[in-house]
PDB file of N, CA and C in Angstrom:
ATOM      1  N   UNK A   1      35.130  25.311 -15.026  1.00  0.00           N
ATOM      2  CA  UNK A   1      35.726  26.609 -14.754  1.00  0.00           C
ATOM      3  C   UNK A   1      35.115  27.649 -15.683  1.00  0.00           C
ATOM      4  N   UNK A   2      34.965  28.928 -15.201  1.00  0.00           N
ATOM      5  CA  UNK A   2      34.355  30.086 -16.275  1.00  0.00           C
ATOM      6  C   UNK A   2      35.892  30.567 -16.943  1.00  0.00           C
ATOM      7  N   UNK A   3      35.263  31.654 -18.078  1.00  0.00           N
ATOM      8  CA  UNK A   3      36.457  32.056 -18.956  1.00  0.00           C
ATOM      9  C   UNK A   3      37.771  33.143 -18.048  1.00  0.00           C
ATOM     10  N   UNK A   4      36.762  33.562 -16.906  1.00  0.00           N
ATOM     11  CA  UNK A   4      37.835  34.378 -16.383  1.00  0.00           C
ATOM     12  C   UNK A   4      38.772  33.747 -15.213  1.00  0.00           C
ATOM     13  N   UNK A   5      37.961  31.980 -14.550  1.00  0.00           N
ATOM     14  CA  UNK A   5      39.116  31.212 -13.997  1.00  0.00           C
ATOM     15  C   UNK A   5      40.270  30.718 -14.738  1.00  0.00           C
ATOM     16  N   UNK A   6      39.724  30.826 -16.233  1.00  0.00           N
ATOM     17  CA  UNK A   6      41.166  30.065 -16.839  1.00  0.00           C
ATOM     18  C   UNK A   6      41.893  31.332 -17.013  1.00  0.00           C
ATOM     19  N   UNK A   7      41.599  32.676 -17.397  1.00  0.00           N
ATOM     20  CA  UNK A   7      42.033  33.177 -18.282  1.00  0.00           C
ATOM     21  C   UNK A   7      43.020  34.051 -16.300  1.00  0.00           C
ATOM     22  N   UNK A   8      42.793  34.105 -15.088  1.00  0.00           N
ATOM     23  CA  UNK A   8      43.533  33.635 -14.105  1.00  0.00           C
ATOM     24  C   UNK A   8      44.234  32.847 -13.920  1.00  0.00           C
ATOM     25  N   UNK A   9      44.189  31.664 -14.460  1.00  0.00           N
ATOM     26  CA  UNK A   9      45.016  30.612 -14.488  1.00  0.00           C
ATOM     27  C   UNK A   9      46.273  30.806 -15.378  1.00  0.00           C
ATOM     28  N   UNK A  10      45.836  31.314 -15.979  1.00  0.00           N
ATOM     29  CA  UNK A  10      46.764  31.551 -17.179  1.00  0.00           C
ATOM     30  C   UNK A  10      47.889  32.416 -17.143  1.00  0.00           C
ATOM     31  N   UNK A  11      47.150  33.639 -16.077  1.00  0.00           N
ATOM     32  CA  UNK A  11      48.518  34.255 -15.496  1.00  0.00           C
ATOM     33  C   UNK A  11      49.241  33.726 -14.733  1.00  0.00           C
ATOM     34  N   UNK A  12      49.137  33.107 -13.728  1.00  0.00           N
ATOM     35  CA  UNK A  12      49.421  32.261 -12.510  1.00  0.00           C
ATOM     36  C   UNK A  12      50.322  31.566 -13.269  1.00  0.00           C
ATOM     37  N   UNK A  13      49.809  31.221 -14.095  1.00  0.00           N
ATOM     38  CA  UNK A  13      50.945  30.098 -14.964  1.00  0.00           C
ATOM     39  C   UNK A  13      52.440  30.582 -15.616  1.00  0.00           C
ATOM     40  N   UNK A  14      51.874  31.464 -15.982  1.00  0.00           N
ATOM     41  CA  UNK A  14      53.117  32.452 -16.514  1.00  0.00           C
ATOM     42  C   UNK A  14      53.619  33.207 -15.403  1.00  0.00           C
ATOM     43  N   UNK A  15      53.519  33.497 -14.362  1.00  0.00           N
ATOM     44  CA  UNK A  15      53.968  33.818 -13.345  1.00  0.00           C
ATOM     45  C   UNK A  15      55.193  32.333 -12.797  1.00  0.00           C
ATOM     46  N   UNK A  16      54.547  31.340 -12.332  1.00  0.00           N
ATOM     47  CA  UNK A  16      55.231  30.605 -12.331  1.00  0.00           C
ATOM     48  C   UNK A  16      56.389  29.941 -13.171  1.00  0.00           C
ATOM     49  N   UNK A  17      56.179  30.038 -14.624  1.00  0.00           N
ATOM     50  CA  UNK A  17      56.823  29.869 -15.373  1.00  0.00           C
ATOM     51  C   UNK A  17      58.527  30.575 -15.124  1.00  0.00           C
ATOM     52  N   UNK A  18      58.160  31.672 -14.618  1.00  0.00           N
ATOM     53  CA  UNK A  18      59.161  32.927 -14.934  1.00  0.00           C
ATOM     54  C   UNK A  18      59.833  31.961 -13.653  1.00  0.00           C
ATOM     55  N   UNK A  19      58.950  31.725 -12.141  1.00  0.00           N
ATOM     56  CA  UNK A  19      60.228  31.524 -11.016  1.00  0.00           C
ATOM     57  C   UNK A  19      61.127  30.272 -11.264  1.00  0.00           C
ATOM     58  N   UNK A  20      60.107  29.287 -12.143  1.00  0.00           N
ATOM     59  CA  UNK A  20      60.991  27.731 -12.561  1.00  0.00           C
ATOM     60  C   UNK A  20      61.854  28.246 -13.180  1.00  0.00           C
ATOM     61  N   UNK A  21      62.002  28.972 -13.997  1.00  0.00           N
ATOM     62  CA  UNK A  21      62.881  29.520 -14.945  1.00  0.00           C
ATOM     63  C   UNK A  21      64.206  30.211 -13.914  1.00  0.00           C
ATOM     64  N   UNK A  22      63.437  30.914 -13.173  1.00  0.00           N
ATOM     65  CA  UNK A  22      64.638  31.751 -12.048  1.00  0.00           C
ATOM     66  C   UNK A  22      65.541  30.484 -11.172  1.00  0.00           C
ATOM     67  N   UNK A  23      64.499  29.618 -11.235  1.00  0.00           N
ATOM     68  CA  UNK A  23      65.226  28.196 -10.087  1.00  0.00           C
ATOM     69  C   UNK A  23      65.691  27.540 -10.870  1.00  0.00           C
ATOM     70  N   UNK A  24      65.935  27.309 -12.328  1.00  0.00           N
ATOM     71  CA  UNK A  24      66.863  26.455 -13.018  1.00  0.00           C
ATOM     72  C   UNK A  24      65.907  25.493 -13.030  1.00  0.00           C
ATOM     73  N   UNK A  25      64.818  25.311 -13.195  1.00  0.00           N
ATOM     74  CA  UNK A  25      63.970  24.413 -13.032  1.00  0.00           C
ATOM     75  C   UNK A  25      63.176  24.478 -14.622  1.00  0.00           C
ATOM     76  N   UNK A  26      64.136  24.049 -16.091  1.00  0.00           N
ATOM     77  CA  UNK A  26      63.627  23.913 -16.767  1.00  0.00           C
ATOM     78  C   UNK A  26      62.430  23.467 -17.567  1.00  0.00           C
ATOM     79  N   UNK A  27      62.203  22.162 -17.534  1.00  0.00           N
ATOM     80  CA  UNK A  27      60.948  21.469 -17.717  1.00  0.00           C
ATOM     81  C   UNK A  27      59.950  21.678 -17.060  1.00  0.00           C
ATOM     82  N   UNK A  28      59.759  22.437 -15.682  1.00  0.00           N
ATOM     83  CA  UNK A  28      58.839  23.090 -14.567  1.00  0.00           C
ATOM     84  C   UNK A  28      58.339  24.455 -15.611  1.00  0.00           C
ATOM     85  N   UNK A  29      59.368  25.079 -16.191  1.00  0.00           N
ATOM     86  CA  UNK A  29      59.356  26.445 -16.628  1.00  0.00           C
ATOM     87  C   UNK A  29      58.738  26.241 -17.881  1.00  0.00           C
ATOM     88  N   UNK A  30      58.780  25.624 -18.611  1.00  0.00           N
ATOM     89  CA  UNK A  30      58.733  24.820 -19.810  1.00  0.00           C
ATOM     90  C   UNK A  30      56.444  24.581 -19.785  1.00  0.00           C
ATOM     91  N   UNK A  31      56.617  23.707 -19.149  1.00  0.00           N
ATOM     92  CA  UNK A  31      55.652  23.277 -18.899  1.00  0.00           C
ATOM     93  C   UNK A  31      54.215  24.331 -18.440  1.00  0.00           C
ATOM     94  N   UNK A  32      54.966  24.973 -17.425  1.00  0.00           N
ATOM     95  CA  UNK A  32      53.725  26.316 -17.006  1.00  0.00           C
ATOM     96  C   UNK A  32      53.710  27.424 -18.007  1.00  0.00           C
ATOM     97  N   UNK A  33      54.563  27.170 -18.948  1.00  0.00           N
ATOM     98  CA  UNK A  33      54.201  28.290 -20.031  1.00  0.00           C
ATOM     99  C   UNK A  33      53.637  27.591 -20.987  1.00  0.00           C
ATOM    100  N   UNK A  34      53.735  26.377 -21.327  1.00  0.00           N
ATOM    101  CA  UNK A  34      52.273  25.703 -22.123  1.00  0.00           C
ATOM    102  C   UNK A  34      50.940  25.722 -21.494  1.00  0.00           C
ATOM    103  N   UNK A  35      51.198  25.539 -20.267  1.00  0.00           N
ATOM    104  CA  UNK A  35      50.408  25.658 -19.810  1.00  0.00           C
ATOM    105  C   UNK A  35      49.429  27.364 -19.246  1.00  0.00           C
ATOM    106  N   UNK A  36      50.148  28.051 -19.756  1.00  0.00           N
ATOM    107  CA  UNK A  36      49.676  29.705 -19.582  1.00  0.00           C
ATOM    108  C   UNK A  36      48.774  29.910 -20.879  1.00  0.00           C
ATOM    109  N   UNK A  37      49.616  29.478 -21.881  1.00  0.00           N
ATOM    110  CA  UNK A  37      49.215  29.361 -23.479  1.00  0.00           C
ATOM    111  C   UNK A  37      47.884  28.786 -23.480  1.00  0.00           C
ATOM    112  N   UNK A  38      47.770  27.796 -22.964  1.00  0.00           N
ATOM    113  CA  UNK A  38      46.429  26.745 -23.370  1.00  0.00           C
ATOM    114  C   UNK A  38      45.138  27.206 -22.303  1.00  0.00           C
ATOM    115  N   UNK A  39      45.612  28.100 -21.305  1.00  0.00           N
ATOM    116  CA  UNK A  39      45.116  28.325 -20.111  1.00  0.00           C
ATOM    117  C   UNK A  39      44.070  29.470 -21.011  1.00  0.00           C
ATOM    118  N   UNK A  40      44.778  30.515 -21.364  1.00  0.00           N
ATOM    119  CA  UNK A  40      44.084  31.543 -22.327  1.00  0.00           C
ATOM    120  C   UNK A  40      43.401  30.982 -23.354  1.00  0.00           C
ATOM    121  N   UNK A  41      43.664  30.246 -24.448  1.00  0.00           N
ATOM    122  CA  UNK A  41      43.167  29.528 -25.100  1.00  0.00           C
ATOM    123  C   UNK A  41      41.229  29.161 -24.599  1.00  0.00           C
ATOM    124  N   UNK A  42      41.503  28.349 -23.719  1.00  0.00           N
ATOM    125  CA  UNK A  42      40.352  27.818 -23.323  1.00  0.00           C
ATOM    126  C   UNK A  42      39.555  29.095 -22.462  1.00  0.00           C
ATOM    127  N   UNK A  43      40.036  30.243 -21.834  1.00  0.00           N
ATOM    128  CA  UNK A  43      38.998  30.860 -21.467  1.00  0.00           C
ATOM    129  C   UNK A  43      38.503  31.565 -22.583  1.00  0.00           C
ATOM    130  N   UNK A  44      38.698  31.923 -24.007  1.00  0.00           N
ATOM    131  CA  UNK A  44      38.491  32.179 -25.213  1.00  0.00           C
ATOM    132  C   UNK A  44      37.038  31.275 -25.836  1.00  0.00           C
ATOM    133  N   UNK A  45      37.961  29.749 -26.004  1.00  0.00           N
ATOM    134  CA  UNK A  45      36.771  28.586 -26.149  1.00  0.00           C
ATOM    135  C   UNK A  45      35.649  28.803 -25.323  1.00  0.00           C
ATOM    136  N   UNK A  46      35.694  28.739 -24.395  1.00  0.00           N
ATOM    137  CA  UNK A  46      34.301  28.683 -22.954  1.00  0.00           C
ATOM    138  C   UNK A  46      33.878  29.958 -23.652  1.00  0.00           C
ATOM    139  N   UNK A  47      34.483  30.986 -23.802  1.00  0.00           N
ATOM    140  CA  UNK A  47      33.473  32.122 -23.753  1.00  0.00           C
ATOM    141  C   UNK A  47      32.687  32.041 -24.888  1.00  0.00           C
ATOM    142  N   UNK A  48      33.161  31.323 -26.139  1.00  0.00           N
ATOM    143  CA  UNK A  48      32.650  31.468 -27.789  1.00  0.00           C
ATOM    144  C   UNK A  48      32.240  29.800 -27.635  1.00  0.00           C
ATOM    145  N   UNK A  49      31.850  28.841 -26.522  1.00  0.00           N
ATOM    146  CA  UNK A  49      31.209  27.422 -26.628  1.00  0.00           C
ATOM    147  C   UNK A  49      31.970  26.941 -27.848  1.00  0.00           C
ATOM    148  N   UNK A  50      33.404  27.181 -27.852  1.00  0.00           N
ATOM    149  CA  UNK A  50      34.218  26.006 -28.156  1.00  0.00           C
ATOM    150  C   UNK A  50      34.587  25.041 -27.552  1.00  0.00           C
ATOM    151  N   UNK A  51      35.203  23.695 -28.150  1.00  0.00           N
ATOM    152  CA  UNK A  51      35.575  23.108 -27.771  1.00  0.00           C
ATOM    153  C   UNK A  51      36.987  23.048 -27.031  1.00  0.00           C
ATOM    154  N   UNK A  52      37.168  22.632 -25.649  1.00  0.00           N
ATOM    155  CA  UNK A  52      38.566  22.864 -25.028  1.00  0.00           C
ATOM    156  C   UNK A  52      39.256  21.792 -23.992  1.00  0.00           C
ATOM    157  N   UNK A  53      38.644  20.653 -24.366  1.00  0.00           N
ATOM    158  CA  UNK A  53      39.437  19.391 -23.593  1.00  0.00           C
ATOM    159  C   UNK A  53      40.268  18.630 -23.804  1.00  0.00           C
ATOM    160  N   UNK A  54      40.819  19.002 -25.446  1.00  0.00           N
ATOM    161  CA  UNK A  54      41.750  17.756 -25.819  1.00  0.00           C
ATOM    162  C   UNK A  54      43.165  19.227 -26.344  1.00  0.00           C
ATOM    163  N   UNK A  55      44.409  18.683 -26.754  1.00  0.00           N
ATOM    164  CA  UNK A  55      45.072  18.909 -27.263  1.00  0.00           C
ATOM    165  C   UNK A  55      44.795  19.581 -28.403  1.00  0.00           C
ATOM    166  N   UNK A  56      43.837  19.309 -29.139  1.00  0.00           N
ATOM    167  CA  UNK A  56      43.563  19.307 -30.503  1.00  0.00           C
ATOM    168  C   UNK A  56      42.534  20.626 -30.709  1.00  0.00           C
ATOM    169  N   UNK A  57      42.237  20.595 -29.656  1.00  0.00           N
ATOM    170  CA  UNK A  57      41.253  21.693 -29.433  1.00  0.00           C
ATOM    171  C   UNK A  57      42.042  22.776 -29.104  1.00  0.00           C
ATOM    172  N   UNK A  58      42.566  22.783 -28.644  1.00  0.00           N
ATOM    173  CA  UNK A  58      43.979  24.171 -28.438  1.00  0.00           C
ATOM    174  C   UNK A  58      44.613  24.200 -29.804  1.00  0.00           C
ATOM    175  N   UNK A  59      45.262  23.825 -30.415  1.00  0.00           N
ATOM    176  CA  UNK A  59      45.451  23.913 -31.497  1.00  0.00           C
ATOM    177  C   UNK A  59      44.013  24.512 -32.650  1.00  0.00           C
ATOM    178  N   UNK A  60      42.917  23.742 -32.688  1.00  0.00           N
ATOM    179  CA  UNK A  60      41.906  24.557 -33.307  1.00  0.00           C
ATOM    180  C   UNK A  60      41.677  25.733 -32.993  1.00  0.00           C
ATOM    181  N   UNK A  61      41.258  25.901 -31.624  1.00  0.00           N
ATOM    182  CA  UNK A  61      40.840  27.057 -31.281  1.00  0.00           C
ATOM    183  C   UNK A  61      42.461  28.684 -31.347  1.00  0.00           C
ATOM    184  N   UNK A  62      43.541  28.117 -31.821  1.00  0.00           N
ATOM    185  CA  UNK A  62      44.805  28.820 -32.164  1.00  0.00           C
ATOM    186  C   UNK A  62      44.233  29.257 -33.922  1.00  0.00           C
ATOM    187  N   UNK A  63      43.870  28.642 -33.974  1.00  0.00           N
ATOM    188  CA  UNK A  63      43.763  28.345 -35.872  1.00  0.00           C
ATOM    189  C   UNK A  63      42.655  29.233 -36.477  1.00  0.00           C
ATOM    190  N   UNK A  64      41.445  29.121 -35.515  1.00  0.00           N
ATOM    191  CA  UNK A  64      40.516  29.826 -35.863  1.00  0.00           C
ATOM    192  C   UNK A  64      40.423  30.985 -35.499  1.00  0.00           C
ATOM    193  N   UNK A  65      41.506  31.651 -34.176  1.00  0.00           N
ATOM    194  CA  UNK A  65      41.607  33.361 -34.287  1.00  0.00           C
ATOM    195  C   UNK A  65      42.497  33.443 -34.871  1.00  0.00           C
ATOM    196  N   UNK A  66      43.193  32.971 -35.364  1.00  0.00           N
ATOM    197  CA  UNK A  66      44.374  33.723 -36.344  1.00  0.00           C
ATOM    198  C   UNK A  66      43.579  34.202 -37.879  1.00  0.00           C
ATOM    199  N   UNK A  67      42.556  32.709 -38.391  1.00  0.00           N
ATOM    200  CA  UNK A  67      42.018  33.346 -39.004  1.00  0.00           C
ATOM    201  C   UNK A  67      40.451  34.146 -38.720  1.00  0.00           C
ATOM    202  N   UNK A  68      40.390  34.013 -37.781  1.00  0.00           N
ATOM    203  CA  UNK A  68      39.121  35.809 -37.513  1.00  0.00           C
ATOM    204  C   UNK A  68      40.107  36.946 -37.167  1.00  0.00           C
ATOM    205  N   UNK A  69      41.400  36.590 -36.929  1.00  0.00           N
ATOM    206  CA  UNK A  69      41.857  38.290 -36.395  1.00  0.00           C
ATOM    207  C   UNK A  69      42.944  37.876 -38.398  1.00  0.00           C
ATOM    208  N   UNK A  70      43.504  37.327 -38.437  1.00  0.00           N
ATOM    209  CA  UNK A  70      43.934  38.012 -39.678  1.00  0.00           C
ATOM    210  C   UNK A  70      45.313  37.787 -38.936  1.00  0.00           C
ATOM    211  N   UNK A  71      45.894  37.506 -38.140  1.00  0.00           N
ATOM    212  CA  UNK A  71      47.099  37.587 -37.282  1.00  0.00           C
ATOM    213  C   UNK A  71      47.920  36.460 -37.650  1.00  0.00           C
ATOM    214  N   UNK A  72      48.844  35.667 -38.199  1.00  0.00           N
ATOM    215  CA  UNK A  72      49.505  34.925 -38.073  1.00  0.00           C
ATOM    216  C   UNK A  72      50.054  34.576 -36.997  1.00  0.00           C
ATOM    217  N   UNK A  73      50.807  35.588 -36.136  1.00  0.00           N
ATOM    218  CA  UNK A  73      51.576  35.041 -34.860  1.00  0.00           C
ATOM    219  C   UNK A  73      50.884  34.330 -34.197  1.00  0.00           C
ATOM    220  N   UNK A  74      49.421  34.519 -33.866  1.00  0.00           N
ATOM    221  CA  UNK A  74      49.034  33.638 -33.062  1.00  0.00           C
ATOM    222  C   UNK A  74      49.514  31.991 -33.053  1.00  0.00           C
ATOM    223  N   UNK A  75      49.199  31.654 -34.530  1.00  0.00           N
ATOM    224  CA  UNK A  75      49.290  30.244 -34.642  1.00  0.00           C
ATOM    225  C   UNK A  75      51.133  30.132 -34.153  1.00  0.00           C
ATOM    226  N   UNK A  76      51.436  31.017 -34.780  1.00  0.00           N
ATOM    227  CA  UNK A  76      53.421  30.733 -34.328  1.00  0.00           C
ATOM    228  C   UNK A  76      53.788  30.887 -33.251  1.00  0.00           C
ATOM    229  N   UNK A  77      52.952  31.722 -32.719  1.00  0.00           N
ATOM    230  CA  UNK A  77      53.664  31.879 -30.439  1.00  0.00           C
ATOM    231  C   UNK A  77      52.740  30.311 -30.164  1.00  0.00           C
ATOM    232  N   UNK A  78      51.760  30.055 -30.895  1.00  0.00           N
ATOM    233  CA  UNK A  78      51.390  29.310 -30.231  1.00  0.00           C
ATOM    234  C   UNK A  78      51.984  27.653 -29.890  1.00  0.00           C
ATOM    235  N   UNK A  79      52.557  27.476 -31.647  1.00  0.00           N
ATOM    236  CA  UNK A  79      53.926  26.695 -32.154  1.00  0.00           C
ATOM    237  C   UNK A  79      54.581  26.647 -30.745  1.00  0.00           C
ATOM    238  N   UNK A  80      55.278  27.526 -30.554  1.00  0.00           N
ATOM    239  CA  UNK A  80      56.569  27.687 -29.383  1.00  0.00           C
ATOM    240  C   UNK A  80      55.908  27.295 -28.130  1.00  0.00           C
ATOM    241  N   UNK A  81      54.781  28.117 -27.377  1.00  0.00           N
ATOM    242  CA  UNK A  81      54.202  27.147 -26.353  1.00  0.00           C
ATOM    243  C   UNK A  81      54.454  25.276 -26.734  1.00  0.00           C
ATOM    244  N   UNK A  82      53.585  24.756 -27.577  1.00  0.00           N
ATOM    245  CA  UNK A  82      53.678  23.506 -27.955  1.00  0.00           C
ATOM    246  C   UNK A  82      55.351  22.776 -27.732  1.00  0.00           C
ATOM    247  N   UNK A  83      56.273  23.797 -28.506  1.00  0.00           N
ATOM    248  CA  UNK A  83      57.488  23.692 -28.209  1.00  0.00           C
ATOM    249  C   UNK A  83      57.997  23.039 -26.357  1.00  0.00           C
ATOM    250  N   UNK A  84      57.613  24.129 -25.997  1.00  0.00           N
ATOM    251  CA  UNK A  84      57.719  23.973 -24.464  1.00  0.00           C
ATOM    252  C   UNK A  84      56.911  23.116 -23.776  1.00  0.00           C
ATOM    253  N   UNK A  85      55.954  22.867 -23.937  1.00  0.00           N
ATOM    254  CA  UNK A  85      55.516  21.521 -23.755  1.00  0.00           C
ATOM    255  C   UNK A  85      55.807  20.256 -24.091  1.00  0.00           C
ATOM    256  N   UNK A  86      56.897  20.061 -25.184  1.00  0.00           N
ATOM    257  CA  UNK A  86      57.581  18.863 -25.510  1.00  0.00           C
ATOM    258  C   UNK A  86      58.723  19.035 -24.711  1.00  0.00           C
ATOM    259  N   UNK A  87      59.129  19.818 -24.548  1.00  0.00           N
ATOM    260  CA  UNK A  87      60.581  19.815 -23.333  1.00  0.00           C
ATOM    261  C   UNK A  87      60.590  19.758 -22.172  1.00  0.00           C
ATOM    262  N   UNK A  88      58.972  19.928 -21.787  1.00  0.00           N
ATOM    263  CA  UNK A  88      58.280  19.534 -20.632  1.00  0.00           C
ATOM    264  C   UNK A  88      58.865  17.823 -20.191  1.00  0.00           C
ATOM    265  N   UNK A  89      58.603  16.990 -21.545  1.00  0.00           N
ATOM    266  CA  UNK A  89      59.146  15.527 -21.890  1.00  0.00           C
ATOM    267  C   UNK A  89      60.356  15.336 -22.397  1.00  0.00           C
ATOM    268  N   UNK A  90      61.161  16.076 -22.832  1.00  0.00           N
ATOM    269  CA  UNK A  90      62.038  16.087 -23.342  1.00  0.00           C
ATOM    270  C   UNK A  90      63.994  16.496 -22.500  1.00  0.00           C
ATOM    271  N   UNK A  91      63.781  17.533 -21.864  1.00  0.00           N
ATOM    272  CA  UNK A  91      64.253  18.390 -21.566  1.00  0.00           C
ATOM    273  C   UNK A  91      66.003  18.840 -22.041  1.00  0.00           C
ATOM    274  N   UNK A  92      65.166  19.342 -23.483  1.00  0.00           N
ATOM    275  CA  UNK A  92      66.863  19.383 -23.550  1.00  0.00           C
ATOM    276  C   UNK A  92      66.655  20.957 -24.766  1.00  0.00           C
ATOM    277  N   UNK A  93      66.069  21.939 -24.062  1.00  0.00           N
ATOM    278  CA  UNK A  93      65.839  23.121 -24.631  1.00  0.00           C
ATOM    279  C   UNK A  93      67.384  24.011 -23.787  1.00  0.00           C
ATOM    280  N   UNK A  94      68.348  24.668 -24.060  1.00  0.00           N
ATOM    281  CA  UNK A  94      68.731  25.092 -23.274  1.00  0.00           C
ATOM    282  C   UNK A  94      68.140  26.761 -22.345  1.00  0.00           C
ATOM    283  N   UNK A  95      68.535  26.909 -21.293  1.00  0.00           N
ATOM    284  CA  UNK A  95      68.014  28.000 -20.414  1.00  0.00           C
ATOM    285  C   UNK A  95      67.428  29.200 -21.358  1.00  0.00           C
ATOM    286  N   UNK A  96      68.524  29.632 -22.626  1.00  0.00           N
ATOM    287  CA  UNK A  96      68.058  31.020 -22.708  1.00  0.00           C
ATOM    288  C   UNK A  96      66.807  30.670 -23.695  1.00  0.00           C
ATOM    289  N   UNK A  97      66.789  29.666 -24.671  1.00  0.00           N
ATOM    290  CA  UNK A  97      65.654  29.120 -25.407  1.00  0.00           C
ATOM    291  C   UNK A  97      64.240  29.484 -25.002  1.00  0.00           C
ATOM    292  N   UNK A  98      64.852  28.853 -23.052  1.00  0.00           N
ATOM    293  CA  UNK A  98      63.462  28.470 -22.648  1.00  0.00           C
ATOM    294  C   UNK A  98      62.719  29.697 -21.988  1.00  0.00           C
ATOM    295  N   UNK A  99      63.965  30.755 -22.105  1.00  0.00           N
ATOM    296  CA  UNK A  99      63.658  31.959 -21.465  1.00  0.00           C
ATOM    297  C   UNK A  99      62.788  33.177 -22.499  1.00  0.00           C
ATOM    298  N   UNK A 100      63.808  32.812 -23.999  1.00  0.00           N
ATOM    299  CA  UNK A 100      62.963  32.977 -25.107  1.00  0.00           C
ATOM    300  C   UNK A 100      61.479  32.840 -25.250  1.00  0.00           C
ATOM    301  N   UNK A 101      61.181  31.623 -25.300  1.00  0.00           N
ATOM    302  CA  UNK A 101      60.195  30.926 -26.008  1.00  0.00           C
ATOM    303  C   UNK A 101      59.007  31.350 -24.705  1.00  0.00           C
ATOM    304  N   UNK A 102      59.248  31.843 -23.719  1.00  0.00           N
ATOM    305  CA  UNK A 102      58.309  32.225 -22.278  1.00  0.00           C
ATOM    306  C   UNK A 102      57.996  33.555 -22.600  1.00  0.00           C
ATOM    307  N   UNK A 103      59.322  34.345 -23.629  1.00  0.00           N
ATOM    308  CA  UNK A 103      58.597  35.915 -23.674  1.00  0.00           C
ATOM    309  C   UNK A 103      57.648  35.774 -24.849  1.00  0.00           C
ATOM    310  N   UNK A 104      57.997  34.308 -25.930  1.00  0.00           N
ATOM    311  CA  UNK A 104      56.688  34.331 -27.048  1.00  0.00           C
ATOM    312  C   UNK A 104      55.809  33.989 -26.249  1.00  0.00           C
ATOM    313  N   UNK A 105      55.440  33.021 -25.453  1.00  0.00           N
ATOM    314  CA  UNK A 105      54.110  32.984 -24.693  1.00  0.00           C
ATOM    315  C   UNK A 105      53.629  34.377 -23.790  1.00  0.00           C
ATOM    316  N   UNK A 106      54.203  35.026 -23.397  1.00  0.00           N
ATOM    317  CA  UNK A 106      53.608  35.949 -23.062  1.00  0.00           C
ATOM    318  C   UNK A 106      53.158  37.049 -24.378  1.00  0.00           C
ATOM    319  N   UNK A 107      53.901  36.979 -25.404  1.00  0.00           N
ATOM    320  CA  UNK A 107      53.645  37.758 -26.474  1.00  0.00           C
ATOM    321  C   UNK A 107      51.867  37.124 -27.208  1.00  0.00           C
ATOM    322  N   UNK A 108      51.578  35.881 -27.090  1.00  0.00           N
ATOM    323  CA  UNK A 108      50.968  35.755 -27.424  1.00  0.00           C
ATOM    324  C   UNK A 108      49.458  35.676 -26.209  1.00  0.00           C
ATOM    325  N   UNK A 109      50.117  35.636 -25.203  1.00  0.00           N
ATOM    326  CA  UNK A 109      48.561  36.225 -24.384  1.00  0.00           C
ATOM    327  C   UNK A 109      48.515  37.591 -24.659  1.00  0.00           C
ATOM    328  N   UNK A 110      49.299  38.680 -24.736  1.00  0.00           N
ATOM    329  CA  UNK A 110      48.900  39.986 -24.924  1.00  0.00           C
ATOM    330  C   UNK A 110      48.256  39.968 -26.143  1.00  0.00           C
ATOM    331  N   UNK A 111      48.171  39.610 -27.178  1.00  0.00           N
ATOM    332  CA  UNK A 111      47.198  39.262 -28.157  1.00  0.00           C
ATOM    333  C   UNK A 111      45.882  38.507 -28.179  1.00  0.00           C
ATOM    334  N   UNK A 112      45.854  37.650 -27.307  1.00  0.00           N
ATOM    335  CA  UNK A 112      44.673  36.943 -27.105  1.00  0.00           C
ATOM    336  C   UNK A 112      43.672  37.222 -25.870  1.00  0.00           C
ATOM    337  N   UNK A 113      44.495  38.311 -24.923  1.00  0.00           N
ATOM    338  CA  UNK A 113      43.603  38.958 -23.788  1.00  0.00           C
ATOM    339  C   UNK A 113      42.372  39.739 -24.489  1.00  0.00           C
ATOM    340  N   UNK A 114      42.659  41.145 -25.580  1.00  0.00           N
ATOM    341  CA  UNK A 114      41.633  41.694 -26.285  1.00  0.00           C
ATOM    342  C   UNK A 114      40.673  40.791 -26.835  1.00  0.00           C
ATOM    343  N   UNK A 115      40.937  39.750 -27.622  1.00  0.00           N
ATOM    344  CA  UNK A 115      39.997  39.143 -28.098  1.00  0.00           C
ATOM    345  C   UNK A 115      39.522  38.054 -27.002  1.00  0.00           C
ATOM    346  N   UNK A 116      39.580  37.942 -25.435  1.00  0.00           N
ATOM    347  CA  UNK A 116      38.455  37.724 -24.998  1.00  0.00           C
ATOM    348  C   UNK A 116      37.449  38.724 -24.296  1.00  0.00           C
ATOM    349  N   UNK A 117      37.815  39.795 -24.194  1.00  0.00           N
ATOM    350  CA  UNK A 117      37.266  40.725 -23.807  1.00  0.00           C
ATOM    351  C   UNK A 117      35.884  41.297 -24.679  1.00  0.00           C
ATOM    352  N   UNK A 118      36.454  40.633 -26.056  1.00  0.00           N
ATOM    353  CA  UNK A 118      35.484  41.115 -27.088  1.00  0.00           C
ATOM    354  C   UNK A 118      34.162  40.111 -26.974  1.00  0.00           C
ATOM    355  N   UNK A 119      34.725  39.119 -26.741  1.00  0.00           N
ATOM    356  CA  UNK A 119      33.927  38.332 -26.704  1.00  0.00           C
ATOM    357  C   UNK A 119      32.381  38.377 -26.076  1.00  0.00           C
TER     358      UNK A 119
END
């Protein structure tokens, strides 16, 4: 995929996120907002020939713009995605948590959209 199929994907994801969320469909909701998170992530990686296939690599590639932008939140919205991806397995976040933790994932693509643009 190129940086601008994921970084599509990524909305799509968070789009969806919001209707699981509207359908009571926690762990659905849960899940597409890790998955929005990691979606951006990797069109970032692709564009700068990082690495972006494992778990671990989302997490790096979180680590290393926080420190080129100087930003902390990144690494912490990014925390909360991760969050939501364990409740993906878990499911025992309650509704408004999960409704929470979907506006930090969107908080943290509006931060990470500029810096692929820069790219």
């Amino acid at each position: 995929m190129t940086a601008q199929q994921f970084q599509q994907a990524s909305e799509h994801f968070l789009d969806q996120a919001r209707q699981e969320l509207a359908a009571g469909d926690l762990p659905q909701a849960s899940e597409k907002g890790w998955g929005a998170a990691t979606q951006m992530l990797k069109a970032i990686a692709e564009q700068r020939g990082w690495e972006h296939n494992r778990h671990r690599h989302y997490h790096r590639a979180a680590s290393r713009l926080r420190a080129e932008t100087g930003d902390g939140d990144i690494r912490r919205l990014f925390a909360v995605a991760s969050d939501l991806h364990e409740n993906f397995c878990e499911n025992d976040m309650a509704a408004d948590l999960v409704a929470e933790s979907l506006d930090d994932v969107e908080a943290l693509l509006e931060k990470l959209r500029p810096l692929l643009a820069q790219a």
